[in-house]
C-alpha atoms as a PDB file:
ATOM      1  CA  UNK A   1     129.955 -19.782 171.226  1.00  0.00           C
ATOM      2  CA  UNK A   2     126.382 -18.256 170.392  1.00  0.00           C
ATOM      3  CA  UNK A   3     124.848 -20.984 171.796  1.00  0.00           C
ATOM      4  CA  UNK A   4     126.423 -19.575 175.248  1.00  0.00           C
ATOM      5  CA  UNK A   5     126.315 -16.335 174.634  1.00  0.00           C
ATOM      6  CA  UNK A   6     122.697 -16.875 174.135  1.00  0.00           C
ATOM      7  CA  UNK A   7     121.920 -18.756 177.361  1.00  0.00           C
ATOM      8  CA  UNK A   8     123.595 -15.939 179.079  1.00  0.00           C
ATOM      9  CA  UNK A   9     122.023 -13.097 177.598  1.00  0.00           C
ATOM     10  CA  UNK A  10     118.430 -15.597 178.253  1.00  0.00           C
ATOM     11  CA  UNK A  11     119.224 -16.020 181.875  1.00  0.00           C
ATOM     12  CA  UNK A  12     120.276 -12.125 181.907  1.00  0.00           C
ATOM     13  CA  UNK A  13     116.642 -11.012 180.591  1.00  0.00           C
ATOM     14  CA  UNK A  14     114.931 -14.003 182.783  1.00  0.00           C
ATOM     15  CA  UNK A  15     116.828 -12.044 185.744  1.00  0.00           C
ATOM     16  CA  UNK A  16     116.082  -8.653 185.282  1.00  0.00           C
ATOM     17  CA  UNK A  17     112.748  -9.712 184.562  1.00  0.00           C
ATOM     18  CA  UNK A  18     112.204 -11.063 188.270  1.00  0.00           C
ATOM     19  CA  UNK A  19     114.190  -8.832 189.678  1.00  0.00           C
ATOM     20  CA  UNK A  20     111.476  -5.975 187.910  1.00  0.00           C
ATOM     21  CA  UNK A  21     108.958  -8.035 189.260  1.00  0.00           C
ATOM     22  CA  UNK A  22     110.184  -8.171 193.122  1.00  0.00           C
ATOM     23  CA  UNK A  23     110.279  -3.965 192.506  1.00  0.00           C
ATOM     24  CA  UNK A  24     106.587  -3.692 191.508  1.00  0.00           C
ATOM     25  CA  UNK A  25     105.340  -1.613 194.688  1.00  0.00           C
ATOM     26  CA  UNK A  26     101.442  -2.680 195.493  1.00  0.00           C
ATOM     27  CA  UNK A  27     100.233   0.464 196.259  1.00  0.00           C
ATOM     28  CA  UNK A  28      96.543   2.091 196.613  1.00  0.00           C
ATOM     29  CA  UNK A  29      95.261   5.338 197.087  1.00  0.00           C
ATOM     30  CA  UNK A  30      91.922   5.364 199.359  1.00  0.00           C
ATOM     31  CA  UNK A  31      88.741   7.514 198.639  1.00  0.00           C
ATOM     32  CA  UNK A  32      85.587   7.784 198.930  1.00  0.00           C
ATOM     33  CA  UNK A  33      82.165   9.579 198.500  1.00  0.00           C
ATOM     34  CA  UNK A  34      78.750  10.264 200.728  1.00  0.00           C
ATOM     35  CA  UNK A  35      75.773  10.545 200.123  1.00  0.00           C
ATOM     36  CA  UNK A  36      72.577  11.384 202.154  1.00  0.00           C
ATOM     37  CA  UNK A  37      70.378   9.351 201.696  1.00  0.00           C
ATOM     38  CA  UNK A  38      67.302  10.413 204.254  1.00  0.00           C
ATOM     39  CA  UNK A  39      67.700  11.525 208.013  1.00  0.00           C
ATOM     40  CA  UNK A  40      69.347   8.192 209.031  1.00  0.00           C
ATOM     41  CA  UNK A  41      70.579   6.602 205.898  1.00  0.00           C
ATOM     42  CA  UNK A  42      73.784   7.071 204.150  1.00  0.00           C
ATOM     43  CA  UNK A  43      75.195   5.878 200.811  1.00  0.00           C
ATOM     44  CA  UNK A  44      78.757   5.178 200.617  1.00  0.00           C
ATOM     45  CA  UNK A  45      81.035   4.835 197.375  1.00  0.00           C
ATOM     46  CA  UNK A  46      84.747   3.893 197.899  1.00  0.00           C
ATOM     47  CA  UNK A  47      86.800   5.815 194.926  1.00  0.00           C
ATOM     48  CA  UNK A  48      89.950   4.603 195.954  1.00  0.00           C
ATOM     49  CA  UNK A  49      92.366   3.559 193.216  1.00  0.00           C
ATOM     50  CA  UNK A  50      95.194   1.458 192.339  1.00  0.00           C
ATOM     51  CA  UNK A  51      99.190   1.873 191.167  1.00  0.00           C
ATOM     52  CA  UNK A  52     100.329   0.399 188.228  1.00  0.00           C
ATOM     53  CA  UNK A  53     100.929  -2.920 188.704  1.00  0.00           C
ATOM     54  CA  UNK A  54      97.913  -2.741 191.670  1.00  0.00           C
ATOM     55  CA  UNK A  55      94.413  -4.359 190.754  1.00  0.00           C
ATOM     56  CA  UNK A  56      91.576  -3.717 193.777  1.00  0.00           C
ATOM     57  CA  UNK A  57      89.823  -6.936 194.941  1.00  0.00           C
ATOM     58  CA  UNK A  58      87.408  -6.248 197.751  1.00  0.00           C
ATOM     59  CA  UNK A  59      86.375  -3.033 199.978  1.00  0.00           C
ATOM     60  CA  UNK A  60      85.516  -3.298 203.266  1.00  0.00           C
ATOM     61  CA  UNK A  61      83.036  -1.133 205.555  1.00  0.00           C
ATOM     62  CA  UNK A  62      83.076  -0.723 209.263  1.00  0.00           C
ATOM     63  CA  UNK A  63      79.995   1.439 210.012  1.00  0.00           C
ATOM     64  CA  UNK A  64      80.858   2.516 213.290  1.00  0.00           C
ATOM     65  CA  UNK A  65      77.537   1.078 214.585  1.00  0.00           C
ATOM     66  CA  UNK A  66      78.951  -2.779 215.188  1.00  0.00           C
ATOM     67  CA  UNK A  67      78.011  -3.773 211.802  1.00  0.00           C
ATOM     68  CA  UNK A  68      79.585  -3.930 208.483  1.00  0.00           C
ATOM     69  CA  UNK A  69      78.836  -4.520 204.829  1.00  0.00           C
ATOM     70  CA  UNK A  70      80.949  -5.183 201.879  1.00  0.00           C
ATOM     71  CA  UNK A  71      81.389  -3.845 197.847  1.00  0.00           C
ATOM     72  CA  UNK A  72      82.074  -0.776 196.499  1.00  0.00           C
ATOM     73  CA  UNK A  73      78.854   1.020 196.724  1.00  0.00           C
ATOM     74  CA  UNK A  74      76.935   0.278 200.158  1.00  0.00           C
ATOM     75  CA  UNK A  75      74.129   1.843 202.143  1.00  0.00           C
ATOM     76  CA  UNK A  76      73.211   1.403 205.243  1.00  0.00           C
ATOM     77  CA  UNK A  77      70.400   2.821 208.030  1.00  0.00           C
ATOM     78  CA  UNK A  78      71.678   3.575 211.470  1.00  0.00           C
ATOM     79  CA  UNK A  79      69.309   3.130 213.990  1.00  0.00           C
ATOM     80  CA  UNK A  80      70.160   6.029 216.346  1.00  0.00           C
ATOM     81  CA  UNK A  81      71.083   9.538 216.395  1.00  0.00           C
ATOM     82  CA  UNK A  82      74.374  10.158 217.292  1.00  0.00           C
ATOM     83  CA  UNK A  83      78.038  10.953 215.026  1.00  0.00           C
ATOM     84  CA  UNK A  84      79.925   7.056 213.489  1.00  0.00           C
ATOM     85  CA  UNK A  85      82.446   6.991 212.762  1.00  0.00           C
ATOM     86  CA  UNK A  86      83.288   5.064 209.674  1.00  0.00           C
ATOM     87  CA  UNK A  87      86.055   2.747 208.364  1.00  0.00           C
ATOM     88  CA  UNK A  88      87.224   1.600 204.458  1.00  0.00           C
ATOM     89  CA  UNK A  89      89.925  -1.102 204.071  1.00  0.00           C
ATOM     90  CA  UNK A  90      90.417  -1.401 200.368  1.00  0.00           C
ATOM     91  CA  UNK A  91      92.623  -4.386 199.576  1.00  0.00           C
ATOM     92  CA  UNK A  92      94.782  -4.800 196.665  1.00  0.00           C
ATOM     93  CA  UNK A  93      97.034  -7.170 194.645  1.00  0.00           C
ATOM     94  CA  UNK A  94     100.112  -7.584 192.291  1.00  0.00           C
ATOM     95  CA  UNK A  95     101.476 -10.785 191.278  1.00  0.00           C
ATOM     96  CA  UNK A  96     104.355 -10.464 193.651  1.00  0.00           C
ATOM     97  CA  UNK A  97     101.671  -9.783 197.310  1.00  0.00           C
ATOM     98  CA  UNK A  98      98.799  -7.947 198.452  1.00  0.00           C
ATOM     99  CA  UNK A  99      98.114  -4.694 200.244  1.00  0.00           C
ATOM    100  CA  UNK A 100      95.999  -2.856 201.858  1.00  0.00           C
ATOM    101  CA  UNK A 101      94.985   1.217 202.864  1.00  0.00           C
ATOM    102  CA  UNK A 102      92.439   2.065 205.624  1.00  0.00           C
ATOM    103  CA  UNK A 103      91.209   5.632 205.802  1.00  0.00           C
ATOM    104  CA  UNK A 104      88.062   6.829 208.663  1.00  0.00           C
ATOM    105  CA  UNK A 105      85.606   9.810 208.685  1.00  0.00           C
ATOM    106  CA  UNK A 106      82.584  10.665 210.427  1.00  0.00           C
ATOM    107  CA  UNK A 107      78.721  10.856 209.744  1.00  0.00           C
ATOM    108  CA  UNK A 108      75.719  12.247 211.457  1.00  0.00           C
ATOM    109  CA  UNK A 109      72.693  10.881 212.443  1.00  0.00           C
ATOM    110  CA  UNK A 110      70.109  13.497 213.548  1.00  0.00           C
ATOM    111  CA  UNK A 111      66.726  12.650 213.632  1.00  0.00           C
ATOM    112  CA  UNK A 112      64.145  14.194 215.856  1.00  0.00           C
ATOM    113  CA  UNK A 113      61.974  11.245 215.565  1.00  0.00           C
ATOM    114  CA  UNK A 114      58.263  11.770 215.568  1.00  0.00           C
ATOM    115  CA  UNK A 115      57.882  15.247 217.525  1.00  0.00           C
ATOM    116  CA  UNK A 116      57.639  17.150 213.997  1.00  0.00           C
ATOM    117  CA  UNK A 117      54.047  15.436 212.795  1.00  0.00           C
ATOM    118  CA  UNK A 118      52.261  12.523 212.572  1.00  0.00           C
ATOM    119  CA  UNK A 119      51.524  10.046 209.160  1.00  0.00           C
ATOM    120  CA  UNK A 120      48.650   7.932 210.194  1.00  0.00           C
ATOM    121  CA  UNK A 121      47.898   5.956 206.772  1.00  0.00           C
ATOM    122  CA  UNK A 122      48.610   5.108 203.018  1.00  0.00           C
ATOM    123  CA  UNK A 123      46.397   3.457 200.737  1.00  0.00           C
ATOM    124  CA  UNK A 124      47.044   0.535 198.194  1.00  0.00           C
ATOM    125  CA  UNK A 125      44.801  -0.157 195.235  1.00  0.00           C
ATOM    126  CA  UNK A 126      45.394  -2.373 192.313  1.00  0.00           C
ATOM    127  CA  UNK A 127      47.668  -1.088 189.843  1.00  0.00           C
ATOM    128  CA  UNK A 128      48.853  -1.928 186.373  1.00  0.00           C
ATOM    129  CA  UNK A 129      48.913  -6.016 186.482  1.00  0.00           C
ATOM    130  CA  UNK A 130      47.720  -8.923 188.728  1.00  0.00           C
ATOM    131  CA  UNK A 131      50.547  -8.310 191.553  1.00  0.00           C
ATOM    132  CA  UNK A 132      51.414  -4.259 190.987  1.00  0.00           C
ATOM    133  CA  UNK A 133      50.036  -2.643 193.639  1.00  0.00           C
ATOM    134  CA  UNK A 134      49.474   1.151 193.722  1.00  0.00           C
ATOM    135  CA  UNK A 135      50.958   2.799 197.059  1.00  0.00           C
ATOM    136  CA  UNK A 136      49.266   6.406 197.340  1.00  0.00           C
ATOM    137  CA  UNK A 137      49.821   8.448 201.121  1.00  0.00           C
ATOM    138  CA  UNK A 138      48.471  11.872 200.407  1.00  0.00           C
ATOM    139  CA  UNK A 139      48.168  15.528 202.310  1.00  0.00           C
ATOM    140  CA  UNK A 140      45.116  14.011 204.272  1.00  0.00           C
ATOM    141  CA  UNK A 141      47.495  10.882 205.343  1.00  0.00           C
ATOM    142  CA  UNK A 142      49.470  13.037 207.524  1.00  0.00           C
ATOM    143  CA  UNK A 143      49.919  16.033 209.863  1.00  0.00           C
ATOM    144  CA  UNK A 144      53.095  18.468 209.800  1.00  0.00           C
ATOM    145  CA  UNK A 145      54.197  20.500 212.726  1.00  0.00           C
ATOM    146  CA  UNK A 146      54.760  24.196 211.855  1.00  0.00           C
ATOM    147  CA  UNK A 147      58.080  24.584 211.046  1.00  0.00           C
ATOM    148  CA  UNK A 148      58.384  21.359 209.131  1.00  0.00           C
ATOM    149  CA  UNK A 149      58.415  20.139 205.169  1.00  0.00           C
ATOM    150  CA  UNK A 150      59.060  17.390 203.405  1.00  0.00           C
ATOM    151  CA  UNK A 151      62.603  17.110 201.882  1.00  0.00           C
ATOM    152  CA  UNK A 152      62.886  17.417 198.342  1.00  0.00           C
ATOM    153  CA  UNK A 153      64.758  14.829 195.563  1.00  0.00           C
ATOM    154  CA  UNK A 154      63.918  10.971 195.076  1.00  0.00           C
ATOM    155  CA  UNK A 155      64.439  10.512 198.741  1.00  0.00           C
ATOM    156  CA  UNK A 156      61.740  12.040 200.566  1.00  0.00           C
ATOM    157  CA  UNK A 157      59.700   9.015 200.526  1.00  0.00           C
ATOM    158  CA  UNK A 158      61.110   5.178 201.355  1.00  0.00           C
ATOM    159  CA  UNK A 159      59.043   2.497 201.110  1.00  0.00           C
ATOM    160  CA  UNK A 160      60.196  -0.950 202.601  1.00  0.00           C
ATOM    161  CA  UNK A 161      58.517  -4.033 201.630  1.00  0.00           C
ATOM    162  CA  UNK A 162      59.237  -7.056 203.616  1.00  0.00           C
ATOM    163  CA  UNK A 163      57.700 -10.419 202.961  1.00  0.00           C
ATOM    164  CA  UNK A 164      58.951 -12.886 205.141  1.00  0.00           C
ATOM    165  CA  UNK A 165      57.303 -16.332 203.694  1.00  0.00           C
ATOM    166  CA  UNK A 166      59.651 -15.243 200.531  1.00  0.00           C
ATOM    167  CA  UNK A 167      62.650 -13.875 202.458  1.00  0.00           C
ATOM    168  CA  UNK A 168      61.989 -10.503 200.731  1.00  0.00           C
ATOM    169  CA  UNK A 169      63.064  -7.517 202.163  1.00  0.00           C
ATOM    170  CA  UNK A 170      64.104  -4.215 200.232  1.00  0.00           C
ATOM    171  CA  UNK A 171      63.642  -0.746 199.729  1.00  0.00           C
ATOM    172  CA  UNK A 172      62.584   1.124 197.415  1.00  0.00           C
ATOM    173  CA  UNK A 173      62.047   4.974 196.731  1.00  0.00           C
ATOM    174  CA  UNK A 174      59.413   7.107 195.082  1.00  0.00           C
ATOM    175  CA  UNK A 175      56.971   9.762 195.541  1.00  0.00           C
ATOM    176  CA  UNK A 176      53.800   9.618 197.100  1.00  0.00           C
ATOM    177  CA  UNK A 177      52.177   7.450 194.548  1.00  0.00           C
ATOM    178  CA  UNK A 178      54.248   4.467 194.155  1.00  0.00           C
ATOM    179  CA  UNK A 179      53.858   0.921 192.094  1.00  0.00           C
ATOM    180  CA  UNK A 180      55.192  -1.647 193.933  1.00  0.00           C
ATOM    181  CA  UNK A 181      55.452  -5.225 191.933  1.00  0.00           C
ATOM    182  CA  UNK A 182      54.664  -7.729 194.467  1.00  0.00           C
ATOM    183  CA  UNK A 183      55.144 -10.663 191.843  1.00  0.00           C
ATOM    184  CA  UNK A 184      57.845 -12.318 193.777  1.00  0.00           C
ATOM    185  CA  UNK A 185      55.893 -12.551 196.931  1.00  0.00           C
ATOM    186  CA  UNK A 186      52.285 -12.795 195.947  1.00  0.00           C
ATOM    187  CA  UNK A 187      51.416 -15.438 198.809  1.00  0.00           C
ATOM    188  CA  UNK A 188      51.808 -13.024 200.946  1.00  0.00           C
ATOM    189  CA  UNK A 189      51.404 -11.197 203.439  1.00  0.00           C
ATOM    190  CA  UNK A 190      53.386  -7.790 203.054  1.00  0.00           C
ATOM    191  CA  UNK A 191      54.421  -5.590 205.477  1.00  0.00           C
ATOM    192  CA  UNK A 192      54.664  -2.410 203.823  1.00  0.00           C
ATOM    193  CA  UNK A 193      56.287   1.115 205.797  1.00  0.00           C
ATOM    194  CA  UNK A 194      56.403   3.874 204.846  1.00  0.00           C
ATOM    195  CA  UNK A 195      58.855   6.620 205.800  1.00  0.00           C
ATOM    196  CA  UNK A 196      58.615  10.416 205.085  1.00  0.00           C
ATOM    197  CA  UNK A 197      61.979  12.317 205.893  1.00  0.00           C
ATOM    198  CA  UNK A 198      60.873  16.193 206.890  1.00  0.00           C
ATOM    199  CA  UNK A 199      63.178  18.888 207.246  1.00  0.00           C
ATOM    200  CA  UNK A 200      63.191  22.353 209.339  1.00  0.00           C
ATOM    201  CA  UNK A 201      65.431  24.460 207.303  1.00  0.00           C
ATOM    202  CA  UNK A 202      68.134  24.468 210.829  1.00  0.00           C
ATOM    203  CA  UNK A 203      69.640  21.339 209.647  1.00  0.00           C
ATOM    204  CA  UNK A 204      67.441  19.223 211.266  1.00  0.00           C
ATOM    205  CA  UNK A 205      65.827  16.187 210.150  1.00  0.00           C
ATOM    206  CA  UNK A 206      62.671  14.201 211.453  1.00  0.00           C
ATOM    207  CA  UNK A 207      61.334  11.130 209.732  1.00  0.00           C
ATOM    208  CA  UNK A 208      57.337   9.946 209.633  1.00  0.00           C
ATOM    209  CA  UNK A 209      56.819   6.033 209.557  1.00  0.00           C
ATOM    210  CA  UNK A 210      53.316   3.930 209.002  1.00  0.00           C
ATOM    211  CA  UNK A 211      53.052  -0.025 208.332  1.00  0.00           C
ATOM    212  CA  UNK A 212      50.527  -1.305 206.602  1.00  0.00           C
ATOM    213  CA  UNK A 213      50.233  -4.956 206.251  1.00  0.00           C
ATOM    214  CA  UNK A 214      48.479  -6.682 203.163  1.00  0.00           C
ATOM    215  CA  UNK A 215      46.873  -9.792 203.066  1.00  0.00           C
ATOM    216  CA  UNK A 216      47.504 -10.631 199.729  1.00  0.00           C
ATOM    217  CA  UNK A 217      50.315  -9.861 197.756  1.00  0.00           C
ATOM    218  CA  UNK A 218      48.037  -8.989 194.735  1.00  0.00           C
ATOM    219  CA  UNK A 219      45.521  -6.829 194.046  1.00  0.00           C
ATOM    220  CA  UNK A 220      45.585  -4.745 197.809  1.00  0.00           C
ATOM    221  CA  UNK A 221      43.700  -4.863 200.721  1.00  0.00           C
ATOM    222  CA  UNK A 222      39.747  -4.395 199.937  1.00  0.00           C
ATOM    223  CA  UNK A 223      38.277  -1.314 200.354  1.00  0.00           C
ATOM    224  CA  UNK A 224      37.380  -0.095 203.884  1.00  0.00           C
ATOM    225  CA  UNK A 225      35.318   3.411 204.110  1.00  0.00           C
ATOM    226  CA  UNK A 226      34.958   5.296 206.986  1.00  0.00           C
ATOM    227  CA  UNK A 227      31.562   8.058 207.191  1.00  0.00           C
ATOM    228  CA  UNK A 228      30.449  10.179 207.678  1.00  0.00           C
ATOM    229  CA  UNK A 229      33.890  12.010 208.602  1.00  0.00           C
ATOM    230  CA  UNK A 230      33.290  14.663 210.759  1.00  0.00           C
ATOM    231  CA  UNK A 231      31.092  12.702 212.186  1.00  0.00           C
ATOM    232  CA  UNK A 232      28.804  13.767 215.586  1.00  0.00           C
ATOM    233  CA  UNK A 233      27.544  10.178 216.858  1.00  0.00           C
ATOM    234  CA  UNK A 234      27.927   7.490 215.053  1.00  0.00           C
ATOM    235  CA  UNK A 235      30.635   6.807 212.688  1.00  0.00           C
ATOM    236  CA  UNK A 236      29.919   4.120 209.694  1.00  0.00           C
ATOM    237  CA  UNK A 237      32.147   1.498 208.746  1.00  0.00           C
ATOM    238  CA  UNK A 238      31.499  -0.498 205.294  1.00  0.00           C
ATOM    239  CA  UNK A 239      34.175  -3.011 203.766  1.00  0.00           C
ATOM    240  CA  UNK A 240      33.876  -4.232 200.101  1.00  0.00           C
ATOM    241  CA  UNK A 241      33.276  -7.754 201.655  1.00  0.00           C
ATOM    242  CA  UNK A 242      32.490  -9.638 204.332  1.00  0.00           C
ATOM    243  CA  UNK A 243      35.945  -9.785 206.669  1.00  0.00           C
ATOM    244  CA  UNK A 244      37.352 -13.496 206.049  1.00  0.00           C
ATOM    245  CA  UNK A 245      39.068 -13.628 209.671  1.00  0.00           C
ATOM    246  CA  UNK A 246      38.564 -12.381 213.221  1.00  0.00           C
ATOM    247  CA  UNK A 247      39.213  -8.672 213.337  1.00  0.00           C
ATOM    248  CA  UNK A 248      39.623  -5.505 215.784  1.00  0.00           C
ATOM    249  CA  UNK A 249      39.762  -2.348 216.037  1.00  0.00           C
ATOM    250  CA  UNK A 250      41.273   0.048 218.173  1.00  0.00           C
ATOM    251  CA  UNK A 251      40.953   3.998 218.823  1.00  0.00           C
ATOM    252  CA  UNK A 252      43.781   6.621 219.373  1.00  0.00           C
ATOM    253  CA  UNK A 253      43.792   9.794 220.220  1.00  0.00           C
ATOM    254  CA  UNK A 254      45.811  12.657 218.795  1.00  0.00           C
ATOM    255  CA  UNK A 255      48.341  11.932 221.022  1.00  0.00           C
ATOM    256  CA  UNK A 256      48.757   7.891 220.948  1.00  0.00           C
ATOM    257  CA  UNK A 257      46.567   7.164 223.868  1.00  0.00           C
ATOM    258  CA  UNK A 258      44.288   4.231 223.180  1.00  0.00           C
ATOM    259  CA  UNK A 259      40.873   4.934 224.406  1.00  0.00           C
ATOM    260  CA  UNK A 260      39.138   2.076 223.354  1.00  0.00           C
ATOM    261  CA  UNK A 261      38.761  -1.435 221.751  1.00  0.00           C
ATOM    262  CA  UNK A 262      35.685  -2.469 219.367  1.00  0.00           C
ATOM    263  CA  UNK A 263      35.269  -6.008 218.273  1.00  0.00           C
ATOM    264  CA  UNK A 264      34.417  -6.031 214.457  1.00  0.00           C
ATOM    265  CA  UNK A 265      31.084  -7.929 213.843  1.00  0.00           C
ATOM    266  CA  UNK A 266      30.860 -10.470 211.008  1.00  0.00           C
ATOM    267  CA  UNK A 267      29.371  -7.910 208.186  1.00  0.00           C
ATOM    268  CA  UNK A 268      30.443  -5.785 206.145  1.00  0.00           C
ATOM    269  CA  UNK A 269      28.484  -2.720 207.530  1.00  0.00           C
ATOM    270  CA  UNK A 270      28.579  -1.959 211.172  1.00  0.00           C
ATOM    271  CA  UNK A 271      28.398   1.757 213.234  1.00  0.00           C
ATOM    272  CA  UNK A 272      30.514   2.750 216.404  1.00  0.00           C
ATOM    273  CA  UNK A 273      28.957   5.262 218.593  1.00  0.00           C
ATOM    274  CA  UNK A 274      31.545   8.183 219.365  1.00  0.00           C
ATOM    275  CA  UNK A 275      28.908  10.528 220.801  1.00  0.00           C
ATOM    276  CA  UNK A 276      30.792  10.555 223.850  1.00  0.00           C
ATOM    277  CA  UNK A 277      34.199  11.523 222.707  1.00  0.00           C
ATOM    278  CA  UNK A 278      35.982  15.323 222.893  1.00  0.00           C
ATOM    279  CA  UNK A 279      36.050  17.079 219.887  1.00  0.00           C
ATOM    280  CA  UNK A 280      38.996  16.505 218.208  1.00  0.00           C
ATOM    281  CA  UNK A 281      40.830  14.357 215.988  1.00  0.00           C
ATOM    282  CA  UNK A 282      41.643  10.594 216.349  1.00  0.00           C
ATOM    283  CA  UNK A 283      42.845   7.293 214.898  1.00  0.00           C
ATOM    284  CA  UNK A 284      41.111   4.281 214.064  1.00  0.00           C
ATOM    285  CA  UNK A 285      43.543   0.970 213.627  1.00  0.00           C
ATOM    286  CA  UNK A 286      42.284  -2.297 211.882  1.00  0.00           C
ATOM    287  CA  UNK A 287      44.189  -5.452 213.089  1.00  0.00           C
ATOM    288  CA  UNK A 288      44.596  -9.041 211.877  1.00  0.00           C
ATOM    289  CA  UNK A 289      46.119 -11.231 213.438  1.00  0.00           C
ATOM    290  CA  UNK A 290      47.649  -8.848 215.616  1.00  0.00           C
ATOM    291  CA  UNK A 291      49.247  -6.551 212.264  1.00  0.00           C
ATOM    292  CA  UNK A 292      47.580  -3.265 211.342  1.00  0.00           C
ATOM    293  CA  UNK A 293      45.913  -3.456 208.284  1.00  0.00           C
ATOM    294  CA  UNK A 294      44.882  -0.474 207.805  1.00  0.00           C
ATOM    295  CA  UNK A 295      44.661   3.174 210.110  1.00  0.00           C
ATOM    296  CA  UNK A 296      42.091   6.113 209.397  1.00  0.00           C
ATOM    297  CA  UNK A 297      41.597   9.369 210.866  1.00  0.00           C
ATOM    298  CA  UNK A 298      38.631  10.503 211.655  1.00  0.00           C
ATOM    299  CA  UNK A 299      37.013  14.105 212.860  1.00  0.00           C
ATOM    300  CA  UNK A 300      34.779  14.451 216.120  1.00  0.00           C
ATOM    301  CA  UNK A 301      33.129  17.572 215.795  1.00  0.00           C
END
């Protein structure tokens, strides 16, 4: 007789234990926070959370641009100006089923582009080991419109450093002196932008960009000095060594327009003769192999 009543009271608890178990609801709650990150970069964090019995396995991001990304904690560059609008699926499970919750909202994109300055250069020079390299762009790199000033917080400067024999790409963010470790990628070479996010106090954002490219992933570019700047005539150019490789140069005006190509000589110390140019100020570019690698400005009095 206890022998059955046992069974049956095992069977009873072995029942209302499944039956508890077909009742567990999977249920989630969706959230989420922005941030900012610059005039065309956002940082999303999904906050949603789980019921009881509900454990959250994957988020998913539509970014309303025709791509997507994945994790909890994304960020992502839009490429335009315009308002996205963007999607979060979280998904969920209990050991009965999954579920899932989808919420949208919007985002802004408004960049003016380049019609609030112009950044024309940044410098590298060797920094604290064999493959640090010291990024500097200073108040002489670059020209504000009136109106304009650089945002404040850890954002204001972004500097992306690609290196495609390595398959390195990333970003990273700092003020305008910067040490970039260039260990992983020290075959080189790096392309190096950087981007300055301005602000006009009407809730509009513009953002400055300049690539550099460098040879060699350690140590910098060598030295190339530009004088005398103002200059009248002729200007003097003088590299640390001897270029290894075929270079050019080419020579912008304030507003973009190239107005003329020199061939760089095999030395180290050459002079161009600007006598006949306006007064004003202009932009001389360094290529390599077709890459810039490095941009000056320079004064014609």
């Amino acid at each position: 007789m206890k022998k059955i009543i046992y069974l049956f009271l095992f069977f009873t608890c072995f029942a209302w234990s499944q039956a508890k178990d077909d009742i567990r609801p999977c249920t989630l709650t969706s959230g989420h926070s922005t941030n900012q990150i610059d005039c065309d970069s956002y940082q999303f964090t999904a906050t949603s959370t789980g019921g009881t019995y509900t454990n959250i396995i994957g988020y998913y991001w539509n970014f309303g641009d025709g791509t997507s990304g994945t994790g909890q904690t994304v960020s992502h560059n839009y490429n335009n100006n315009g308002t996205y609008t963007v999607i979060l699926t979280t998904i969920g499970k209990t050991n009965r089923g999954c579920c899932s919750t989808t919420e949208c909202f919007t985002v802004s994109v408004n960049c003016i582009g380049s019609d609030c300055g112009t950044l024309f250069n940044f410098s590298d020079v060797a920094g604290n080991g064999n493959c640090d390299v010291l990024l500097i762009v200073s108040t002489n790199d670059y020209i504000l419109d009136p109106g304009w000033t650089i945002i404040t917080g850890a954002n204001a400067y972004e500097w992306h450093l690609v290196n495609q024999n390595n398959n390195i790409d990333r970003y990273e963010y700092g003020g305008p002196s910067h040490f970039a470790d260039l260990t992983d990628g020290d075959i080189g070479p790096w392309t190096i932008t950087l981007k300055i996010t301005l602000e006009d106090g009407n809730g509009n954002f513009c953002a400055l960009e300049h690539t550099e490219t460098l040879m060699s992933g350690c140590g910098g570019n060598q030295k190339i000095i530009i004088h005398p700047n103002p200059v009248n005539d002729f200007i003097n150019v003088t590299y640390e060594k001897v270029p290894d490789n075929n270079q050019n140069m080419e020579i912008y005006d304030y507003s973009g327009l190239k107005i003329r190509d020199v061939l760089i000589p095999k030395s180290n110390d050459f002079s161009i003769d600007v006598s006949d140019l306006k007064s004003g100020i202009y932009f001389m570019k360094i290529f390599e192999n077709d890459q810039v690698i490095k941009t000056e400005k320079f004064i014609k009095e």
